[in-house]
Protein backbone atom coordinates (compact mmCIF):
# COMPACT_ATOMS: atom_id res chain seq x y z
CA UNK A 1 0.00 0.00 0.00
CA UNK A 2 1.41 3.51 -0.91
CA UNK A 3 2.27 5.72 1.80
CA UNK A 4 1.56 9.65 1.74
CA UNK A 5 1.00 13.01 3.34
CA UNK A 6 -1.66 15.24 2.33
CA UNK A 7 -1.32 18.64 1.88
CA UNK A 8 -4.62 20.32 1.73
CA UNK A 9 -5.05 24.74 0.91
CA UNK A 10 -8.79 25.71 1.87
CA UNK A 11 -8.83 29.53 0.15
CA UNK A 12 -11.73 31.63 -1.15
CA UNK A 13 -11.02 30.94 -4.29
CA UNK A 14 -9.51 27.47 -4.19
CA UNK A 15 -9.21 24.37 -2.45
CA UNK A 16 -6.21 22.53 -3.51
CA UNK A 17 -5.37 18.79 -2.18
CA UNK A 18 -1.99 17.77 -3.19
CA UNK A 19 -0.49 13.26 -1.97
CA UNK A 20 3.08 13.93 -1.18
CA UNK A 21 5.63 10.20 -0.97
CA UNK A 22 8.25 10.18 2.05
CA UNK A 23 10.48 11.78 -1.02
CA UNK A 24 8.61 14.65 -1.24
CA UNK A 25 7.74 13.81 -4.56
CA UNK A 26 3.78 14.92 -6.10
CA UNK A 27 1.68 11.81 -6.83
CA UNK A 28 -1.97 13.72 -6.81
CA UNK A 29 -3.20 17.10 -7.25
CA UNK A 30 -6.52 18.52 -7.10
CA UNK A 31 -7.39 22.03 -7.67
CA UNK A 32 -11.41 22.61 -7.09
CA UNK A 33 -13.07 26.49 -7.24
CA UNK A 34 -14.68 26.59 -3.30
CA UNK A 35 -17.38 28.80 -4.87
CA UNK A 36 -18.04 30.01 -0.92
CA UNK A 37 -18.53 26.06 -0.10
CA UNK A 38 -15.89 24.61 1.71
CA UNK A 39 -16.69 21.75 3.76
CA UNK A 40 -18.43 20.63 0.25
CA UNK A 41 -15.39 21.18 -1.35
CA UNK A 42 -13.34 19.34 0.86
CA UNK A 43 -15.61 16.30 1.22
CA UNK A 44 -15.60 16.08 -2.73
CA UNK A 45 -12.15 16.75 -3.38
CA UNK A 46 -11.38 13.55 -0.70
CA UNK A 47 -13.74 11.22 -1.84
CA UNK A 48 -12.64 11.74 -5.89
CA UNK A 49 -9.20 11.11 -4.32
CA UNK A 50 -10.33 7.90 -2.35
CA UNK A 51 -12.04 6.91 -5.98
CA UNK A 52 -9.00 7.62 -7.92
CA UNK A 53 -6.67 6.33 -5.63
CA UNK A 54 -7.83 2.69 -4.33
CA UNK A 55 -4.88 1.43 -1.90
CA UNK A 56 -3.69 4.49 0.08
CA UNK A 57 -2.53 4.93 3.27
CA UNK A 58 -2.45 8.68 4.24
CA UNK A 59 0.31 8.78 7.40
CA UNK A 60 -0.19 12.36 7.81
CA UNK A 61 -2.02 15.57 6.92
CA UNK A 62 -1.02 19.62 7.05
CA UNK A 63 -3.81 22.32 6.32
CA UNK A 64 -3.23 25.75 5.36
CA UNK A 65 -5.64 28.99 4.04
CA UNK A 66 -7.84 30.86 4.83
CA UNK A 67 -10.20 27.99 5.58
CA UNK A 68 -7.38 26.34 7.98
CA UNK A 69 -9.32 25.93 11.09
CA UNK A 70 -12.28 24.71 9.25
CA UNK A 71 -10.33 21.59 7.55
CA UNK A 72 -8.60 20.90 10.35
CA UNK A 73 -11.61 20.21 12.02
CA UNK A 74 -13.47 18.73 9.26
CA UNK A 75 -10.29 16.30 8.58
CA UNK A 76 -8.22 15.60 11.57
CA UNK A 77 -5.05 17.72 10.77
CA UNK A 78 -1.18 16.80 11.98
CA UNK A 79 -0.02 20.48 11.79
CA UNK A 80 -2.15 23.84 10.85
CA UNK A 81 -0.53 26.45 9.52
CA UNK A 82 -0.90 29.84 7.85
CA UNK A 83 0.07 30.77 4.02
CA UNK A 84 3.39 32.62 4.73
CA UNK A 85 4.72 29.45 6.24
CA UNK A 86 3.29 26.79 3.99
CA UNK A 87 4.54 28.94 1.15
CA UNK A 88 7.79 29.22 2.31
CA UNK A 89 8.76 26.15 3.24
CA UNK A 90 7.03 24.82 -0.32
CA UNK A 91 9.33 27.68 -1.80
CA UNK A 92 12.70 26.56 -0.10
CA UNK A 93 11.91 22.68 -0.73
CA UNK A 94 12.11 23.78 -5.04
CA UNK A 95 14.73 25.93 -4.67
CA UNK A 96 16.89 26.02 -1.16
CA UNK A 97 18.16 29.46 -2.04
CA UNK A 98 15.36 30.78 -2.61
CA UNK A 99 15.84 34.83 -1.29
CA UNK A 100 12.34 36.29 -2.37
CA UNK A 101 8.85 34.66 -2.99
CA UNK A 102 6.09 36.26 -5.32
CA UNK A 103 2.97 34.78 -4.47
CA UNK A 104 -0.31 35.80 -6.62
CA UNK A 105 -3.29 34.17 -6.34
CA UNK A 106 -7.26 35.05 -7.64
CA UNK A 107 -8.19 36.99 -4.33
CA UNK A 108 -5.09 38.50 -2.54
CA UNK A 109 -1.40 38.31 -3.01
CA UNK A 110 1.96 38.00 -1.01
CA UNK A 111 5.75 38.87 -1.01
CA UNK A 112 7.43 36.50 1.29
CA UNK A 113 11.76 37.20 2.06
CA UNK A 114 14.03 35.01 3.16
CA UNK A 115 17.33 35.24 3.97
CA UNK A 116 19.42 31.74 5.18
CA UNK A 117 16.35 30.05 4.85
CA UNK A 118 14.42 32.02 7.56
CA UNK A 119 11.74 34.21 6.92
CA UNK A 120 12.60 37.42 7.71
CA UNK A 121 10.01 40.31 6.39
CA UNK A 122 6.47 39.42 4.46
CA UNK A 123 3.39 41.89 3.01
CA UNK A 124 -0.05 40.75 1.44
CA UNK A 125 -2.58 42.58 0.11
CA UNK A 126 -6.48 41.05 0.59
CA UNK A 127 -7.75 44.79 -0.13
CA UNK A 128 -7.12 46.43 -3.68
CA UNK A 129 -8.29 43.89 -6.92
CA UNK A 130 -5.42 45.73 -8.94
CA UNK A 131 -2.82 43.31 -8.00
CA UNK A 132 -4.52 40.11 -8.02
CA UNK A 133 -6.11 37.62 -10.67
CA UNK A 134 -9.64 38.40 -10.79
CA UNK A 135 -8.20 41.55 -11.89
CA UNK A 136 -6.98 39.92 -15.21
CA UNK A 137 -9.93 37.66 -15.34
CA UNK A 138 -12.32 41.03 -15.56
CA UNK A 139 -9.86 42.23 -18.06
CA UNK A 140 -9.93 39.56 -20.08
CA UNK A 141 -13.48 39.39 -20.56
CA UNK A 142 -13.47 42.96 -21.51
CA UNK A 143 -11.00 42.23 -24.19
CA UNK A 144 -13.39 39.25 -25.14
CA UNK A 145 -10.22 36.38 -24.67
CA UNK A 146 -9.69 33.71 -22.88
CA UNK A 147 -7.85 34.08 -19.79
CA UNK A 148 -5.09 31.39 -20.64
CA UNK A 149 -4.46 33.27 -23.66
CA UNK A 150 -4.12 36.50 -22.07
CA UNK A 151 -0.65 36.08 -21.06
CA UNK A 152 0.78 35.06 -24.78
CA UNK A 153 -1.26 37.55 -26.90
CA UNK A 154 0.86 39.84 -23.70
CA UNK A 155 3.94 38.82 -25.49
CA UNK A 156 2.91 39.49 -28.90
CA UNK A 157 3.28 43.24 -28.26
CA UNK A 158 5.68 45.41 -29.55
CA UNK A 159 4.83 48.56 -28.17
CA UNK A 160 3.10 48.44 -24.95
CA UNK A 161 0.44 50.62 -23.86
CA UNK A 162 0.62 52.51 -20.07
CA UNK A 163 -2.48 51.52 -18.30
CA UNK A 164 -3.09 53.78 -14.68
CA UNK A 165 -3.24 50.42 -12.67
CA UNK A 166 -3.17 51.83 -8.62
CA UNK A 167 -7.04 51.23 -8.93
CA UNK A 168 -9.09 48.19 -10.59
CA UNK A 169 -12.01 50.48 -11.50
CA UNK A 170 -9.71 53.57 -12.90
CA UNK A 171 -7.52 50.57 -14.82
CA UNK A 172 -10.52 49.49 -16.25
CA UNK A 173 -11.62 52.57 -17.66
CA UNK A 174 -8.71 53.14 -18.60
CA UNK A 175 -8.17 50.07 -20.71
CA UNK A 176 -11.77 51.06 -22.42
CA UNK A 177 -10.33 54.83 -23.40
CA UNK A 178 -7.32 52.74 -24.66
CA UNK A 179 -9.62 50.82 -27.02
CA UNK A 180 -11.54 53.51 -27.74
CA UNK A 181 -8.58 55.24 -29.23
CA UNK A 182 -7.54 52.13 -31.32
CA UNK A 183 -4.22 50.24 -29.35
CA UNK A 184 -4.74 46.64 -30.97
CA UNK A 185 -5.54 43.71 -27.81
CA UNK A 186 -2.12 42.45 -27.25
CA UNK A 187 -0.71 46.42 -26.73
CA UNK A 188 -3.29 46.19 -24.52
CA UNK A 189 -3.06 42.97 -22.94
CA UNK A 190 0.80 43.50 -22.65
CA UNK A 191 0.03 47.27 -20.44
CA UNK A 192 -2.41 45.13 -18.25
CA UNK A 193 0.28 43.25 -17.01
CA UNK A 194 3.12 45.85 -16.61
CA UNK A 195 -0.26 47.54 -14.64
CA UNK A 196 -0.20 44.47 -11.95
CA UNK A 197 3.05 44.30 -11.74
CA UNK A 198 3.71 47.90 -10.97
CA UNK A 199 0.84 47.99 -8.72
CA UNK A 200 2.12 44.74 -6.41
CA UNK A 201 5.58 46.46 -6.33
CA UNK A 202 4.16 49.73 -5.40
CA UNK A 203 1.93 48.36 -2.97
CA UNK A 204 3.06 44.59 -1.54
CA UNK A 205 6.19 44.88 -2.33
CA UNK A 206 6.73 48.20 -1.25
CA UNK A 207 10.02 49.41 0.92
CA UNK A 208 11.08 45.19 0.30
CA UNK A 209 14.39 43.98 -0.76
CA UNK A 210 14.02 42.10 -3.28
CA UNK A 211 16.65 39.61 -4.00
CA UNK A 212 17.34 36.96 -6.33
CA UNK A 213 16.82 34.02 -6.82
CA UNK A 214 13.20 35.35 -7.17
CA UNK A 215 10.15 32.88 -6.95
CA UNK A 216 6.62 33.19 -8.57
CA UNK A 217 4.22 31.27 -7.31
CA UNK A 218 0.26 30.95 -6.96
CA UNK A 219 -2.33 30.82 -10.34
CA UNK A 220 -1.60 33.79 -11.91
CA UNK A 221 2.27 32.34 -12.54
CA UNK A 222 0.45 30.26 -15.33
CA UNK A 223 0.50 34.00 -17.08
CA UNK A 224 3.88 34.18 -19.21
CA UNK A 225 3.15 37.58 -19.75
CA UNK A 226 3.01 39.18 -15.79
CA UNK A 227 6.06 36.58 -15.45
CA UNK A 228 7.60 38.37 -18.33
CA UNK A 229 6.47 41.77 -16.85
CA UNK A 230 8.18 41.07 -13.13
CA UNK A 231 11.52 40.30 -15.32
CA UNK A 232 11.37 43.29 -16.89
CA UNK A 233 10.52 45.55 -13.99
CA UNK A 234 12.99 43.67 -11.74
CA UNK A 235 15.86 42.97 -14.31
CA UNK A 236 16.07 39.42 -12.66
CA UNK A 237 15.05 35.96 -13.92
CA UNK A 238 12.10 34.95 -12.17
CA UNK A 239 11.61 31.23 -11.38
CA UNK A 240 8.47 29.28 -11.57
CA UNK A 241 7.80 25.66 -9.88
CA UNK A 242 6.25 22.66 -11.31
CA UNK A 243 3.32 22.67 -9.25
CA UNK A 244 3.13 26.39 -8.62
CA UNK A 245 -0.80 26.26 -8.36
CA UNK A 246 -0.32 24.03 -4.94
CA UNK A 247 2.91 25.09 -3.26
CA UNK A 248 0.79 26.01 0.12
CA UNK A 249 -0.56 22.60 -0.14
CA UNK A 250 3.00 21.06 -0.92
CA UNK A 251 4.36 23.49 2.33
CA UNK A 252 1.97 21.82 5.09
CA UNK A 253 2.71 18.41 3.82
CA UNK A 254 5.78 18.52 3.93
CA UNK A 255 5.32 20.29 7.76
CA UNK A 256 2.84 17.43 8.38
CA UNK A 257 5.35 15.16 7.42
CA UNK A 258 7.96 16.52 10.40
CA UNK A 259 5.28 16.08 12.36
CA UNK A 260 3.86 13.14 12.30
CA UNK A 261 7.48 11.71 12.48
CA UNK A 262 8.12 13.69 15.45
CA UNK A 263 5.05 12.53 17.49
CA UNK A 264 4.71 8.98 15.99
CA UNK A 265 1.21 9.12 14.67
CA UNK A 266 -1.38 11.21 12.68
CA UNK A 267 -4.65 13.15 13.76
CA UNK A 268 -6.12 12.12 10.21
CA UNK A 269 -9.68 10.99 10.46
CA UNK A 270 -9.70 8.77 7.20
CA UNK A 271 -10.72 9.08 3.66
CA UNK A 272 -14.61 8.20 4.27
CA UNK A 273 -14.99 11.82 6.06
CA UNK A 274 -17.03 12.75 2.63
CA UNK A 275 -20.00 10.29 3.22
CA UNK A 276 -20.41 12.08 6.55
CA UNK A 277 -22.72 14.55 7.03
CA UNK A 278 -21.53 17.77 8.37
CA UNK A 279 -24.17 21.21 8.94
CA UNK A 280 -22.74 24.64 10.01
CA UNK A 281 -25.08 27.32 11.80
CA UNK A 282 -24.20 30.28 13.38
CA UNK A 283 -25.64 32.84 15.81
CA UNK A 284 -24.64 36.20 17.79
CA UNK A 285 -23.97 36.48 21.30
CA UNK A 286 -24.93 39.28 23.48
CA UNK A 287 -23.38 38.40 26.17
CA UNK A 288 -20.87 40.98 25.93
CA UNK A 289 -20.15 44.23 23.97
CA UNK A 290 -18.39 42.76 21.30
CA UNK A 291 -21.50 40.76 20.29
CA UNK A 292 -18.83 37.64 18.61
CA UNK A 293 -20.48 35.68 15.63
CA UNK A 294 -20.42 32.07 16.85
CA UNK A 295 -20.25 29.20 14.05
CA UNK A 296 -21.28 25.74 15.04
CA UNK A 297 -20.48 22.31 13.10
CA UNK A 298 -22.19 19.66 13.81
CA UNK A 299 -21.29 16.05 12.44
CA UNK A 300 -24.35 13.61 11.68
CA UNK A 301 -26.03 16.02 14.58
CA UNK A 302 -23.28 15.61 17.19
CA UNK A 303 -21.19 19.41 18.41
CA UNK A 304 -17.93 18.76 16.39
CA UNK A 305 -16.84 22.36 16.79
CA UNK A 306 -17.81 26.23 17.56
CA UNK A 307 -15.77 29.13 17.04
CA UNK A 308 -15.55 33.04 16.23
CA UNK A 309 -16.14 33.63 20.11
CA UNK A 310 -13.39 35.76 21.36
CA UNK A 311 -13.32 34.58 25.41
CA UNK A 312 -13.87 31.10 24.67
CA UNK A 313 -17.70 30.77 26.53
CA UNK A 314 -18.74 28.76 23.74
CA UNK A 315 -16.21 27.16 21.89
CA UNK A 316 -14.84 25.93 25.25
CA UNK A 317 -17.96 24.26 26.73
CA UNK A 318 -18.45 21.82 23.65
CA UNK A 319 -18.32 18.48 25.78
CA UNK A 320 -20.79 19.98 28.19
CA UNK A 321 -23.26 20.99 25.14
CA UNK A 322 -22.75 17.16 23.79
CA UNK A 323 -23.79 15.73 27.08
CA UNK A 324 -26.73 18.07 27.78
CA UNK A 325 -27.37 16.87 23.26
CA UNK A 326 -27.18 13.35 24.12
């Protein structure tokens, strides 16, 4: 029976699920849209896995995201950890040297530096569209093409166009006036891109040294042209991973891994999680000033978890509520 970690990225965009072997080496990758469901997400992403997959023995499992605490509930995680980490340690695993990490996914992005293998300084931006993917994605359906053309019609231009990019809305508009006055798509296209870049270096990457080697990773690395764009605005080669769509996934395995080596076992609840039946509610509590929004999941109608509460009333008294339940 094969042996592996799972790496598992809950995001609000994506949920990625990555199988890593004791070398560290990618056997299974799933990348699923969590389209604001992620415990459904999650459950389907596992059980296509267990169907794919037929003798498997998972010895460990890391979760990362923004979802973190939710999988690790729903699954049974070894290690939890946030994006910076799992990034990094994904980052230094491709290339050990690694000084500088781009990170750029659909909703936010990230500049993570390292120096001797240690974090030392990080930024993200969850705010402004400008320097994220969706930004291209709105773009690119303006331009009527295909977002996984958008970066090679970038390269086709000869003579870029300057596109005001500090703002989604004003680079929008401005694209549209650019059309207006005839610049042909890749032009276009090509000024997009320098108008993300310039707006993640002005913004995340702000007041950073930025070192090579240099790292891109995340989805939007798929886009030759903004990889083409950070070379150009950083006169630096830019590197880009195999499995750059998954590297937070790839991170906590390989933490899970450490882990579960470390303690001798694994947390992991088993693959047949997705035939069980999971509900989350939510409600207020007044019982103080900062009125906390409490979620509750329940698993086939038993308290799995609560939390949101900042004092810990209710996420603490769980095996009281399951008594009183039962």
């Amino acid at each position: 029976m094969s042996r592996y970690y799972m790496g598992i990225d809950v995001g609000s965009v994506s949920t990625n699920i990555i199988l890593m072997d004791e070398n560290k080496d990618i056997h299974y990758k799933k990348y699923m849209r969590t389209l604001g469901k992620p415990i459904d997400m999650l459950k389907e992403g596992i059980g296509e896995m267990e169907r794919d997959l037929k003798k498997v023995e998972i010895a460990g499992v890391g979760v990362t995201g923004s979802g973190r605490y939710l999988a690790d509930i729903i699954v049974g995680a070894d290690i939890v950890k946030n994006e910076i980490t799992a990034h990094a340690v994904a980052g230094l695993n491709f290339i050990p040297e690694v000084k500088t990490i781009i990170e750029i996914g659909g909703q936010d992005s990230k500049i993570i530096i390292l120096r001797d293998r240690i974090v030392v300084d990080f930024a993200m931006n969850t705010v402004c569209a400008a320097g994220t993917g969706s930004f291209l994605d709105r773009q690119a359906i303006r331009l009527g093409i295909d977002i996984d053309e958008f970066g090679s019609l970038a390269l086709q231009s000869n003579n870029s166009v300057r596109i005001a990019g500090r703002c989604a809305v004003f680079a929008e508009s401005d694209m549209i006036h650019k059309q207006q006055l005839g610049h042909n798509q890749s032009d276009i296209a090509r000024g997009l891109c320098e108008a993300l870049v310039r707006n993640y270096l002005n913004n995340v990457g702000k007041g950073k040294e930025i070192l090579a080697p240099i790292m891109f990773q995340g989805g939007v690395a798929a886009n030759v042209g903004i990889k083409a764009a950070f070379e150009e605005a950083l006169g630096q080669k830019v590197y880009i991973p195999k499995d750059y769509d998954v590297m937070g996934a790839i991170g906590v395995a390989i933490l899970a891994k450490e882990e579960v080596k470390k303690k001798g076992r694994s947390n992991f609840k088993g693959t047949s999680i997705h035939n069980v039946d999971y509900k989350v509610s939510g409600f207020e509590c007044d019982g103080c000033s900062n009125v906390c929004e409490v979620v509750e999941i329940r698993e086939d109608g038993r308290l799995l978890a609560r939390y949101g509460d900042k004092c810990g009333k209710w996420s603490n008294s769980i095996d009281k509520d399951n008594i009183k339940l039962a």
